[in-house]
C-alpha atoms as a PDB file:
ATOM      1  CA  UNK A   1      19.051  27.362  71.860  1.00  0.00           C
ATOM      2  CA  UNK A   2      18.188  30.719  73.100  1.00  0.00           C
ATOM      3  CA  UNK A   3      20.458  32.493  70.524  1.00  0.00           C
ATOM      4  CA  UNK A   4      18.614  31.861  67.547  1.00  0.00           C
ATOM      5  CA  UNK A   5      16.387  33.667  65.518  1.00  0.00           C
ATOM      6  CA  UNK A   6      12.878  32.284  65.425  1.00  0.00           C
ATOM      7  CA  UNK A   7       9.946  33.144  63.228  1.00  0.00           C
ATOM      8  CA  UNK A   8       8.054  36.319  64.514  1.00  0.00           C
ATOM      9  CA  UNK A   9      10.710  36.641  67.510  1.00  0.00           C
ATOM     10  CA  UNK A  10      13.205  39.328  68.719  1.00  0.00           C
ATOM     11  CA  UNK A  11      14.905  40.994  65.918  1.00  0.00           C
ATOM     12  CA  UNK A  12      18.435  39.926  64.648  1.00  0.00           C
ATOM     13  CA  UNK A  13      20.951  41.644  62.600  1.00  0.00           C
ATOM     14  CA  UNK A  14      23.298  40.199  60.393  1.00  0.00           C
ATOM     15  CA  UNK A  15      25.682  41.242  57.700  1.00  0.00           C
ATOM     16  CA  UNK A  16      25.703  43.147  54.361  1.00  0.00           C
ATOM     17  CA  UNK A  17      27.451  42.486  50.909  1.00  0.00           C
ATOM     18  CA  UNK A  18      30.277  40.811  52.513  1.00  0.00           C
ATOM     19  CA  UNK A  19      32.186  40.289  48.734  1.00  0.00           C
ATOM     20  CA  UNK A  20      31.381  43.256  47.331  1.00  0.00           C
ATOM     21  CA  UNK A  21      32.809  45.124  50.583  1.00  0.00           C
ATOM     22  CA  UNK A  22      35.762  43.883  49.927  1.00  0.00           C
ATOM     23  CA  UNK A  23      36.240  44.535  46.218  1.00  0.00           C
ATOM     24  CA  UNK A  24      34.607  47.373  46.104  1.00  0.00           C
ATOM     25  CA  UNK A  25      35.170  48.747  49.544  1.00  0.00           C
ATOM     26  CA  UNK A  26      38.486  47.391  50.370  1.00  0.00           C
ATOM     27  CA  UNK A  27      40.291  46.415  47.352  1.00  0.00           C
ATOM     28  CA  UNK A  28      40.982  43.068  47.995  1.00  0.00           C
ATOM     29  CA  UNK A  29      41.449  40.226  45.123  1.00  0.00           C
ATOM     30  CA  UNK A  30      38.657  37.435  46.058  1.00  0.00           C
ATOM     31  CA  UNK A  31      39.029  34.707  42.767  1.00  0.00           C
ATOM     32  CA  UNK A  32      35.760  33.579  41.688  1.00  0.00           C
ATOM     33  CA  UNK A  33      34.468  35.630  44.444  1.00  0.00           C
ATOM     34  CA  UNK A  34      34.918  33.468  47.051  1.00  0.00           C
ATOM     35  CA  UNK A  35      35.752  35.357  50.352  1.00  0.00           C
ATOM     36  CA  UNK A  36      36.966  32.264  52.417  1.00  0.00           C
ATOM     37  CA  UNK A  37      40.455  33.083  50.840  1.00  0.00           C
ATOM     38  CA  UNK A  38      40.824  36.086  53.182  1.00  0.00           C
ATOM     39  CA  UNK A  39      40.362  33.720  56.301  1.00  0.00           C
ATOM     40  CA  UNK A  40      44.599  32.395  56.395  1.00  0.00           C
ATOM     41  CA  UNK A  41      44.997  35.097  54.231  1.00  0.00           C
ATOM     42  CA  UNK A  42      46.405  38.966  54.469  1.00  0.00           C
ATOM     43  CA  UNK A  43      43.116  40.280  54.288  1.00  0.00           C
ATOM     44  CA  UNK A  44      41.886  38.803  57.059  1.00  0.00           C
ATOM     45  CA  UNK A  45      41.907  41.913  59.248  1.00  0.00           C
ATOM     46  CA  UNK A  46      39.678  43.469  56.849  1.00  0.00           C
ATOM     47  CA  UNK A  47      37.449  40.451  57.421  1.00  0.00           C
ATOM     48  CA  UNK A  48      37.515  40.800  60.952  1.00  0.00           C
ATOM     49  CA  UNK A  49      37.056  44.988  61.093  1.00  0.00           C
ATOM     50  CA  UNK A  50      33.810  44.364  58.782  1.00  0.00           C
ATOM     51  CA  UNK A  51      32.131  41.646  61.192  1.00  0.00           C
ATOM     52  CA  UNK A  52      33.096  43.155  64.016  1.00  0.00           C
ATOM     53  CA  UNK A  53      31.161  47.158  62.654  1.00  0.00           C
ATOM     54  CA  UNK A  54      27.972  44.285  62.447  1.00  0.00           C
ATOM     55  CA  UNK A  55      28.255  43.312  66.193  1.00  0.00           C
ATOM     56  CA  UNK A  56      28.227  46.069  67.195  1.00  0.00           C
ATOM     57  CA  UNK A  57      25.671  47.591  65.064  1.00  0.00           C
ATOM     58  CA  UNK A  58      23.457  44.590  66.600  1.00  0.00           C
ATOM     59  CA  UNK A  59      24.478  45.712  70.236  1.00  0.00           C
ATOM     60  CA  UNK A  60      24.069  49.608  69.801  1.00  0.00           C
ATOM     61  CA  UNK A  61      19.991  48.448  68.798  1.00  0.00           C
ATOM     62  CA  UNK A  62      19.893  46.161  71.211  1.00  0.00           C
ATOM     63  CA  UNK A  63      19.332  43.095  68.749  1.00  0.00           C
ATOM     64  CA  UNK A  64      20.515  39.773  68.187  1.00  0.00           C
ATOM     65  CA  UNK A  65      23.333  38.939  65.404  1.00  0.00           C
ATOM     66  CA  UNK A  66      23.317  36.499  62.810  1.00  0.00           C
ATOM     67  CA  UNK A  67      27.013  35.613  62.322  1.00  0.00           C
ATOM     68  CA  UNK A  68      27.727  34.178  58.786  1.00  0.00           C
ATOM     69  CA  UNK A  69      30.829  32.012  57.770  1.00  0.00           C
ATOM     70  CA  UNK A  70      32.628  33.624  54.794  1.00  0.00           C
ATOM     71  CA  UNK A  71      32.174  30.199  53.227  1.00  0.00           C
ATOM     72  CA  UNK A  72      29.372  31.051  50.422  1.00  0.00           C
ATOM     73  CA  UNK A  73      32.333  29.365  47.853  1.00  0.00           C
ATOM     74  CA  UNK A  74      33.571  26.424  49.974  1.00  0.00           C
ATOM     75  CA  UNK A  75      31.966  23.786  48.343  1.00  0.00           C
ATOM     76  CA  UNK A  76      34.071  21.141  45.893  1.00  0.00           C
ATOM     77  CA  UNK A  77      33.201  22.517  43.129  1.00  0.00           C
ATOM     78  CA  UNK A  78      34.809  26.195  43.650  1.00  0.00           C
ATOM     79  CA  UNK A  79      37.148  24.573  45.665  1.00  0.00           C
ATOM     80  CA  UNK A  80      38.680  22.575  42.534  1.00  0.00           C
ATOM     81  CA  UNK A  81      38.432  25.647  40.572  1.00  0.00           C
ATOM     82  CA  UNK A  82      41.030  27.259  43.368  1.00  0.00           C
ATOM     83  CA  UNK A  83      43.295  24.093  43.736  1.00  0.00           C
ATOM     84  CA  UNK A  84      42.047  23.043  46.715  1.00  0.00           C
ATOM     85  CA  UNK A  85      41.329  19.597  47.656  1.00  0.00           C
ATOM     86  CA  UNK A  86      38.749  17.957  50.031  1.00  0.00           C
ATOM     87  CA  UNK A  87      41.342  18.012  53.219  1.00  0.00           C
ATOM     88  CA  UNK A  88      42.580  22.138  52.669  1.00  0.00           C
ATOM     89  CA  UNK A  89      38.745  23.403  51.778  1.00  0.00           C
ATOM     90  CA  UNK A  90      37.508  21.109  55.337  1.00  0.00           C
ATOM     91  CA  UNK A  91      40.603  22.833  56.687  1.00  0.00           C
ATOM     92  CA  UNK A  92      39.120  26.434  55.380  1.00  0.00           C
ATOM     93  CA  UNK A  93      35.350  25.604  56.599  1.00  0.00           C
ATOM     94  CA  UNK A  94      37.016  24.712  59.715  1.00  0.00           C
ATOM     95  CA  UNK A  95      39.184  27.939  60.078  1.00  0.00           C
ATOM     96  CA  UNK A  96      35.876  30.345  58.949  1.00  0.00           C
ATOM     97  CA  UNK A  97      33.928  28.758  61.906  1.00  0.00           C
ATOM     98  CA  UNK A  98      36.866  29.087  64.814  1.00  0.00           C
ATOM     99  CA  UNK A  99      37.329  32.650  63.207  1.00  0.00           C
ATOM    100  CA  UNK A 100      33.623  34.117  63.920  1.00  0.00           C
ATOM    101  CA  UNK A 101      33.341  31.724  66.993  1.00  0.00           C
ATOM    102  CA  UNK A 102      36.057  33.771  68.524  1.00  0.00           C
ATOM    103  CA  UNK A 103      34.657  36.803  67.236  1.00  0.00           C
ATOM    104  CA  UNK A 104      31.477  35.902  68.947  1.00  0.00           C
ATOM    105  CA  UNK A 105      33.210  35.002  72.045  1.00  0.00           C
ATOM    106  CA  UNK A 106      34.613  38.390  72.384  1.00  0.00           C
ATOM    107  CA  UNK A 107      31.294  40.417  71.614  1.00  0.00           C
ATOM    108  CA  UNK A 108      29.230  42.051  74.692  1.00  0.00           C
ATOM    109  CA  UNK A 109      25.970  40.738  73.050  1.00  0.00           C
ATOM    110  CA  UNK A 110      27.758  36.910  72.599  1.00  0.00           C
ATOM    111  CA  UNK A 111      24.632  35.667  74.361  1.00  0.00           C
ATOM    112  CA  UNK A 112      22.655  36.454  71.501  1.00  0.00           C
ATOM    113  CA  UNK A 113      24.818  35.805  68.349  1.00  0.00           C
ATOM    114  CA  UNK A 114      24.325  32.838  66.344  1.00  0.00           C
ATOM    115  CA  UNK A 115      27.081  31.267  64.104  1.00  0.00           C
ATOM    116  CA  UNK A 116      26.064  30.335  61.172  1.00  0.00           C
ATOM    117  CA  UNK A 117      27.194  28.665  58.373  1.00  0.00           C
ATOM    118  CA  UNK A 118      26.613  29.850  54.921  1.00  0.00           C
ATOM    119  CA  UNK A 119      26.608  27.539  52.287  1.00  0.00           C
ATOM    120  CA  UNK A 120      26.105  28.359  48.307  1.00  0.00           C
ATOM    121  CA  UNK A 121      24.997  27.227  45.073  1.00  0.00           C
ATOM    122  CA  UNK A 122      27.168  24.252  43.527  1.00  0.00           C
ATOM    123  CA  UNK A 123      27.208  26.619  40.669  1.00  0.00           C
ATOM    124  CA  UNK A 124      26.550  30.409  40.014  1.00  0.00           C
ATOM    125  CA  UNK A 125      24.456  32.257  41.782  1.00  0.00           C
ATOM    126  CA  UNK A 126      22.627  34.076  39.191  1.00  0.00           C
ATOM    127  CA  UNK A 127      22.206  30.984  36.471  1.00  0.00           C
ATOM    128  CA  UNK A 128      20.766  27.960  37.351  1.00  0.00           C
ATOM    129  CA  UNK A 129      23.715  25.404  36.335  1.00  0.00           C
ATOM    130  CA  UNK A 130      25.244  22.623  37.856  1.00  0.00           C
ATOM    131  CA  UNK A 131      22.025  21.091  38.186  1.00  0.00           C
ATOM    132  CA  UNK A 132      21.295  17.915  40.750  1.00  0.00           C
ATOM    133  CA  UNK A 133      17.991  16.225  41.881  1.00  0.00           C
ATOM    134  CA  UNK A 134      17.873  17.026  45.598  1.00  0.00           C
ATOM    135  CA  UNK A 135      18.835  13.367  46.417  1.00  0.00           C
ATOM    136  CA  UNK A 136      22.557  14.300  44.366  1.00  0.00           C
ATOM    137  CA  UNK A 137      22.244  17.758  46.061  1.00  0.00           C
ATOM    138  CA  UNK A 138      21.628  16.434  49.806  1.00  0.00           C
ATOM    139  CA  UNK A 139      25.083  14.217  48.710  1.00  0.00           C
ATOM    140  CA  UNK A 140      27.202  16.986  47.738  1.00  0.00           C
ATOM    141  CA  UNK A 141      26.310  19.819  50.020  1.00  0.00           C
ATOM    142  CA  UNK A 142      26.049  17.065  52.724  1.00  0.00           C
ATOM    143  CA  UNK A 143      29.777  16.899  53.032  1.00  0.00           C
ATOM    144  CA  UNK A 144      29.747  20.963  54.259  1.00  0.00           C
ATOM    145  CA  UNK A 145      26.774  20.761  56.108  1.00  0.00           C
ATOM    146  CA  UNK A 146      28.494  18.070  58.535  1.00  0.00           C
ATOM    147  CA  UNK A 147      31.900  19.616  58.926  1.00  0.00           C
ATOM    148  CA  UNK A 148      30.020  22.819  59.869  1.00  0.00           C
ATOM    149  CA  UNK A 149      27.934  20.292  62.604  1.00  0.00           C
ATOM    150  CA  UNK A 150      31.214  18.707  63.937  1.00  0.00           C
ATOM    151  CA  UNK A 151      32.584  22.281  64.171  1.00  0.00           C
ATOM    152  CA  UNK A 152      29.818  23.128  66.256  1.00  0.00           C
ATOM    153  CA  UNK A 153      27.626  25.894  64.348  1.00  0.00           C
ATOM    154  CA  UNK A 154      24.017  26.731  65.797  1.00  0.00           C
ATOM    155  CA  UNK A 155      22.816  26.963  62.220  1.00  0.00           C
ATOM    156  CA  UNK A 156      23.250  27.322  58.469  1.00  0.00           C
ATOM    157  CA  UNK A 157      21.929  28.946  56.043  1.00  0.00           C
ATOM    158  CA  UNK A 158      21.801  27.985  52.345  1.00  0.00           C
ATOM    159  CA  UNK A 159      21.991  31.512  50.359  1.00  0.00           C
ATOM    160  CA  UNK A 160      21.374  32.862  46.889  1.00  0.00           C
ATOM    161  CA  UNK A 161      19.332  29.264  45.974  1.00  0.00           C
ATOM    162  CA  UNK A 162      18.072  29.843  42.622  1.00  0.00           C
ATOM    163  CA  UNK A 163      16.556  26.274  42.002  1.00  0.00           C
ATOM    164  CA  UNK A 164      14.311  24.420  43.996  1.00  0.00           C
ATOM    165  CA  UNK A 165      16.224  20.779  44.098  1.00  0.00           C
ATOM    166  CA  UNK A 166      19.163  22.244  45.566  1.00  0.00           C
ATOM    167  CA  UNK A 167      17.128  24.006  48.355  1.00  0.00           C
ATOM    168  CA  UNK A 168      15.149  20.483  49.079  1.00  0.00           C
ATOM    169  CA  UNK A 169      18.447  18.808  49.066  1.00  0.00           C
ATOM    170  CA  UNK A 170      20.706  21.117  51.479  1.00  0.00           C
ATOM    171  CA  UNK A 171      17.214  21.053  53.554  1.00  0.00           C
ATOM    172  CA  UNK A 172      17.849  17.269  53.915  1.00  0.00           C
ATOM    173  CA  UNK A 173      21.434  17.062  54.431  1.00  0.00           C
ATOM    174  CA  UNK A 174      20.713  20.042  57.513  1.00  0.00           C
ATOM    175  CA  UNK A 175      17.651  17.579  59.127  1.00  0.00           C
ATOM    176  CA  UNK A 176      20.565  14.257  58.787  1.00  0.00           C
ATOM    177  CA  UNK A 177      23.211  16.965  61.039  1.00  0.00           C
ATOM    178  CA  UNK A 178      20.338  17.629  63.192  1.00  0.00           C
ATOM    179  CA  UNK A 179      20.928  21.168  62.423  1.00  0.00           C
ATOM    180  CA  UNK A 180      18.889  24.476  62.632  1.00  0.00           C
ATOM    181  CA  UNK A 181      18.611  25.125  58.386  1.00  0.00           C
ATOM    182  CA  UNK A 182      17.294  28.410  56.271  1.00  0.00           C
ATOM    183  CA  UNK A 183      16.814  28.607  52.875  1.00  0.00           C
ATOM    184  CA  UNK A 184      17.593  31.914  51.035  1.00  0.00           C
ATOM    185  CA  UNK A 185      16.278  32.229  47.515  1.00  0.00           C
ATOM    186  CA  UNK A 186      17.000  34.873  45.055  1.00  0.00           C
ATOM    187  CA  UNK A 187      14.451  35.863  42.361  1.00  0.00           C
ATOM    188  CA  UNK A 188      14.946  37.845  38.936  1.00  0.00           C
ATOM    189  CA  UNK A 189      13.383  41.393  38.469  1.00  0.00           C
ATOM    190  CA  UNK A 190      10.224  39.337  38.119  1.00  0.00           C
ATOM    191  CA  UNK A 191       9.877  38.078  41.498  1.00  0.00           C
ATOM    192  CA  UNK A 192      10.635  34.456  40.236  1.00  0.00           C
ATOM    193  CA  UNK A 193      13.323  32.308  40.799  1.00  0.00           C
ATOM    194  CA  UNK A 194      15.687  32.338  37.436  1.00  0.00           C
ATOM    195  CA  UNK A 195      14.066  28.665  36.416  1.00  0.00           C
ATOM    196  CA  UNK A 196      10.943  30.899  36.125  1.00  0.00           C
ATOM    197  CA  UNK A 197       9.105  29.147  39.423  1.00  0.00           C
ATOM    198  CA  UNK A 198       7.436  31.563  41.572  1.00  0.00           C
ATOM    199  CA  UNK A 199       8.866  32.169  45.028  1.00  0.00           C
ATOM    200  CA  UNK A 200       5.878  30.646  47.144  1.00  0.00           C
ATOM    201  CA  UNK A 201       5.792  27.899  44.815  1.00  0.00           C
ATOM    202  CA  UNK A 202       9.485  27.132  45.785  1.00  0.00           C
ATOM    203  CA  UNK A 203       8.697  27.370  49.479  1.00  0.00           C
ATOM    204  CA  UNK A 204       5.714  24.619  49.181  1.00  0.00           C
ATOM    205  CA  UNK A 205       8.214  22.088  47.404  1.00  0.00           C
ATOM    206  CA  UNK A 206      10.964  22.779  49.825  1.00  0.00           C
ATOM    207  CA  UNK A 207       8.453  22.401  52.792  1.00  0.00           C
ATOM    208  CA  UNK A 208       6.935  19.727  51.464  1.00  0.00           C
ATOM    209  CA  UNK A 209      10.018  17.909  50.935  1.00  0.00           C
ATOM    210  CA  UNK A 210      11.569  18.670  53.894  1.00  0.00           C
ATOM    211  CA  UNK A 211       8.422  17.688  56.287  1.00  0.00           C
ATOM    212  CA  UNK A 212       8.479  21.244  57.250  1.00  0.00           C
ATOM    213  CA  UNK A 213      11.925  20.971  58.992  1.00  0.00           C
ATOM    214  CA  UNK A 214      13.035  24.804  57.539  1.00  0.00           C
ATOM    215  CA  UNK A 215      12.901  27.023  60.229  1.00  0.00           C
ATOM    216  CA  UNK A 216      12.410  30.060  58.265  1.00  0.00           C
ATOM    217  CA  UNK A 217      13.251  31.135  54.220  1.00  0.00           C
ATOM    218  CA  UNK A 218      14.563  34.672  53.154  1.00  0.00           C
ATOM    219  CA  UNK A 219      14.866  36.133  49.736  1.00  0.00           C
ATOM    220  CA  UNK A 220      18.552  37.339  49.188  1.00  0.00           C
ATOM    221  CA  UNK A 221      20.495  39.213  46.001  1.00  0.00           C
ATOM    222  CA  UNK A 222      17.446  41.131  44.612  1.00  0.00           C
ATOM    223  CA  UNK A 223      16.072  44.498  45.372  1.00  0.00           C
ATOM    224  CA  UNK A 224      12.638  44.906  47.252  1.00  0.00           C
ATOM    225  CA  UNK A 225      11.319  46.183  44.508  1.00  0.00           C
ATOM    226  CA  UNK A 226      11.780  42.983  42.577  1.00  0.00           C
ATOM    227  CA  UNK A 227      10.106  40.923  44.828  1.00  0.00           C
ATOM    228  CA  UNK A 228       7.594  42.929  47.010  1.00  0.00           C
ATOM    229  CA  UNK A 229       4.720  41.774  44.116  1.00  0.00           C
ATOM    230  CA  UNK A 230       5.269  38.009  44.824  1.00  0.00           C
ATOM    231  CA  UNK A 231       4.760  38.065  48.226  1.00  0.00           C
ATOM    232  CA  UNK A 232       0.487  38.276  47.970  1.00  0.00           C
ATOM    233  CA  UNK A 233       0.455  34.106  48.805  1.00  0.00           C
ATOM    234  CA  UNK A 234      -0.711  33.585  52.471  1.00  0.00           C
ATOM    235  CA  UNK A 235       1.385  30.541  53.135  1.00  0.00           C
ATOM    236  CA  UNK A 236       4.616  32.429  51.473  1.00  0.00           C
ATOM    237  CA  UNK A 237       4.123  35.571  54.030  1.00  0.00           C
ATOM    238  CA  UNK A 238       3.685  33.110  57.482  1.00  0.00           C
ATOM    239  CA  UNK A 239       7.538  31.137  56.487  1.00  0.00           C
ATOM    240  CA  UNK A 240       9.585  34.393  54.877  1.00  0.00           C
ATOM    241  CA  UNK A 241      11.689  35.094  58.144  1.00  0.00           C
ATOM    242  CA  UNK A 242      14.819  37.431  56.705  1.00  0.00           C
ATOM    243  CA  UNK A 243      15.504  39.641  53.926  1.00  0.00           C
ATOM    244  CA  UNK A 244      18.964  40.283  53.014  1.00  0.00           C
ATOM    245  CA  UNK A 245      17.939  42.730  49.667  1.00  0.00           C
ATOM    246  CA  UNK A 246      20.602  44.001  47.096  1.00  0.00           C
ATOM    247  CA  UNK A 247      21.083  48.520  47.055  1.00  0.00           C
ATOM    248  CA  UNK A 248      20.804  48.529  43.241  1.00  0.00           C
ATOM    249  CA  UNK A 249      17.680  47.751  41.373  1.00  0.00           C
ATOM    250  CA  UNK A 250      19.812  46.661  38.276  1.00  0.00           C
ATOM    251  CA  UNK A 251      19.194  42.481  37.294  1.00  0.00           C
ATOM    252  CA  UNK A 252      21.442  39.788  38.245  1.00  0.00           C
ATOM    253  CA  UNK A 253      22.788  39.986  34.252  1.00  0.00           C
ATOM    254  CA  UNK A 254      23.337  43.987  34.613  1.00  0.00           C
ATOM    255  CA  UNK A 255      25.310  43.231  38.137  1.00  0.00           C
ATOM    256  CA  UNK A 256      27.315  40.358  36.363  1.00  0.00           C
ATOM    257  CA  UNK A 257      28.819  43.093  33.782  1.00  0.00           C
ATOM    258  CA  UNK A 258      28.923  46.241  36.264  1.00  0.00           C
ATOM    259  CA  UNK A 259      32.053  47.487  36.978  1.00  0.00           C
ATOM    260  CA  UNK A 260      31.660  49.470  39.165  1.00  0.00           C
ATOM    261  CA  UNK A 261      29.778  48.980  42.218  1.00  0.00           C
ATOM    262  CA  UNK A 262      25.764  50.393  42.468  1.00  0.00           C
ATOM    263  CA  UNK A 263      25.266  51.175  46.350  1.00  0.00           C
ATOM    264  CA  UNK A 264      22.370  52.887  45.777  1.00  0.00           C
ATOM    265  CA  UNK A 265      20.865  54.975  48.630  1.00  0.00           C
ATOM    266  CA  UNK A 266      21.180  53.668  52.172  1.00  0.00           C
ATOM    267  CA  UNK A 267      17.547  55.522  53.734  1.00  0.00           C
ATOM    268  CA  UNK A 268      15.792  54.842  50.359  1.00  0.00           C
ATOM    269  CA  UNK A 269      16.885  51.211  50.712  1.00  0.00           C
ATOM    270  CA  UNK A 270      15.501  51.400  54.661  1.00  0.00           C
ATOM    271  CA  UNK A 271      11.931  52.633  53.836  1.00  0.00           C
ATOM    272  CA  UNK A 272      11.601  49.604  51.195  1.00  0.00           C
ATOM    273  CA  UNK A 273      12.595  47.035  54.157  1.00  0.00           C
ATOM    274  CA  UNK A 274       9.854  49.122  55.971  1.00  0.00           C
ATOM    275  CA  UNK A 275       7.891  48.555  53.242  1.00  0.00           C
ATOM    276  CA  UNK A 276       8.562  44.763  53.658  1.00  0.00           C
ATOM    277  CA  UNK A 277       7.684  44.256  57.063  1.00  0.00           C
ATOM    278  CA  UNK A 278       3.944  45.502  56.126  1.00  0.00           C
ATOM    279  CA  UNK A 279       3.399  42.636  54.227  1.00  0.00           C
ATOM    280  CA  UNK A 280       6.038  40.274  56.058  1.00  0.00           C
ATOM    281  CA  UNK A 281       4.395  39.409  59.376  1.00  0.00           C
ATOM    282  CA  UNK A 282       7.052  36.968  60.340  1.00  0.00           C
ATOM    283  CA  UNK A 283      10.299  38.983  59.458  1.00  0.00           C
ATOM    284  CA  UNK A 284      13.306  38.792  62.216  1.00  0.00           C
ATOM    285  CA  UNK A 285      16.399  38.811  60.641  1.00  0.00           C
ATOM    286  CA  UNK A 286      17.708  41.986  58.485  1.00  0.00           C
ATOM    287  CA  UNK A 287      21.071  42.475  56.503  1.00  0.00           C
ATOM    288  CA  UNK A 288      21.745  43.128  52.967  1.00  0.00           C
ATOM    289  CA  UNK A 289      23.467  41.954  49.870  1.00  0.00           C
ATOM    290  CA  UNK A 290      25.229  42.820  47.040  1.00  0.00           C
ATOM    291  CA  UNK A 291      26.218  46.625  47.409  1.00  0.00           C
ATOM    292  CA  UNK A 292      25.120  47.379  50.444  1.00  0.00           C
ATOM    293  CA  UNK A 293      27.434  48.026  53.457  1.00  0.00           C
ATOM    294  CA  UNK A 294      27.189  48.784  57.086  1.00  0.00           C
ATOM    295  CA  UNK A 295      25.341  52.352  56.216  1.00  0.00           C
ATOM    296  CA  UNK A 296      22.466  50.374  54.892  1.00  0.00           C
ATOM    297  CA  UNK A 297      22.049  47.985  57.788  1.00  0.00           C
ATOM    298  CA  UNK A 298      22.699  50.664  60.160  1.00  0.00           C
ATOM    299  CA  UNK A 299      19.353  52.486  58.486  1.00  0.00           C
ATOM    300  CA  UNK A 300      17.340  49.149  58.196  1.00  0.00           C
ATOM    301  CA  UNK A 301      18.162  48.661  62.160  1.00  0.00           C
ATOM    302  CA  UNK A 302      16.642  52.261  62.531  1.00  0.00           C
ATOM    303  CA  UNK A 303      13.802  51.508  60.726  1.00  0.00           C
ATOM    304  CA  UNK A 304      12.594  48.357  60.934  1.00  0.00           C
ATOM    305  CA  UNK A 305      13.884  46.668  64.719  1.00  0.00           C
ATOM    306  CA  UNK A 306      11.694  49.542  66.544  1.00  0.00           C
ATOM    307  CA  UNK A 307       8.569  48.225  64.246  1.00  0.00           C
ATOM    308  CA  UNK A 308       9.336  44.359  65.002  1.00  0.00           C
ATOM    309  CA  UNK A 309       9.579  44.999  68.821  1.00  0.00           C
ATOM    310  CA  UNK A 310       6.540  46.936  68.064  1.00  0.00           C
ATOM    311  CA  UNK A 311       5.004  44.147  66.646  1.00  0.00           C
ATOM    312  CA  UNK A 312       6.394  41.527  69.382  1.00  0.00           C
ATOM    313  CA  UNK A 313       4.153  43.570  71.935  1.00  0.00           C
ATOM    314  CA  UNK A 314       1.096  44.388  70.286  1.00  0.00           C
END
């Protein structure tokens, strides 16, 4: 389809720190962080005003959109945790997709915005629990990954993967749907994944695994900082395709206990992304994480989508 990103291609935008904009931002309740609550909910206004500042962001640079599901919790396991069962979270899956499909539908740049579902860790993000082989984790995130194919996504992204059975697994269920799949690790302050494998080394397995069906990887929830040193292996630079990088340099443990939100410093945040692309031939698709908001993307569009079409023509 001609509205996806692809490795090396036209730049994309996509979102930012879609929970913490609406703690932090908008003082909304999310339990256990999971934003699919605001979809039948009374915040889903705010949901809507923050993806649609993103579209249009994308269609003031000219750029295609990446449009995420707020689904990063809707999985069985959280979905338990809020009293819902299998029939009200397919229902909630369901009503995130319809809910940025329509959103897309009434963009100017529809033509170029992908939906895409996002789909989390069985456990938390920053501690590598809930552990499965990648045969038990193709079975359980299986169940999402089709409901978001009978719903009729373009895409889906696994996010914030911080073990590599999980990725291999939600890479398998994907190739059995037939659908376009990305795989977003996140990495400590060290540049390795909190089980203490090393990012590129995570990319082989998956890709091995997987027969190479990934169409890209991205690193997610970590500052540039953290991860710019792991990023000398060859093979790692030709499949990183995204970077959706946290404002604050503080760990995943220092985030966990903050209170208050670190946004750091929108332009500093840009030049790092910059930074990126130097050593990121491949790079299409730009957003951010925890902390950041539509300032940040807004100076990461500035920055960075001149320098890929830039790079498109040379």
């Amino acid at each position: 389809m001609g509205n996806l990103p692809k490795l090396g291609g036209a730049p994309f935008l996509t979102d930012a720190g879609l929970e913490t904009c609406m703690v932090f931002k908008d003082g909304l309740d999310l339990p256990s962080f999971a934003s699919f609550v605001l979809v039948d909910g009374p915040g889903r206004p705010n949901l809507e005003a923050y993806y649609r500042t993103f579209l249009a962001l994308a269609e003031a640079h000219g750029a295609g959109f990446v449009l995420d599901t707020p689904s990063w919790r809707a999985n069985p396991d959280w979905g338990d945790a809020l009293g819902l069962d299998r029939s009200q979270l397919e229902t909630v899956n369901r009503n995130a997709i319809t809910m940025v499909s329509d959103l897309r539908a009434q963009s100017p740049i529809a033509d170029r915005v992908a939906v895409n579902l996002v789909i989390g860790p069985r456990g938390d993000g920053y501690r590598p629990d809930a552990l499965m082989s990648m045969a038990q984790a193709a079975e359980y995130h299986g169940w999402q990954a089709k409901v978001g194919a009978d719903a009729g996504i373009d895409m889906l992204s696994a996010v914030t993967m911080n073990y590599v059975e999980e990725a291999q697994g939600i890479a398998a269920a994907a190739a059995r749907t037939a659908t376009p799949c990305v795989i977003s690790f996140t990495v400590e302050t060290d540049g390795r994944l909190p089980t203490g494998m090393t990012l590129a080394e995570a990319v082989r397995r998956t890709d091995d695994q997987s027969g190479g069906s990934v169409a890209y990887y991205m690193v997610n929830c970590a500052h540039p900082s953290h991860f710019i040193a792991a990023l000398d292996d060859p093979g790692l630079r030709e499949r990183i395709g995204g970077i959706r990088a946290n404002a604050s340099r503080m760990s995943h443990a220092e985030l966990d206990e903050a209170e208050e939100l670190d946004d750091g410093d929108p332009a500093e945040l840009a030049g790092d992304y910059a930074s990126l692309l130097d050593a990121l031939p491949h790079v299409c698709v730009l957003g951010g994480c925890c902390g950041t908001d539509h300032r940040h993307v807004a100076a990461i569009a500035d920055q960075c989508v001149p320098a890929i079409r830039a790079r498109q023509s040379a």
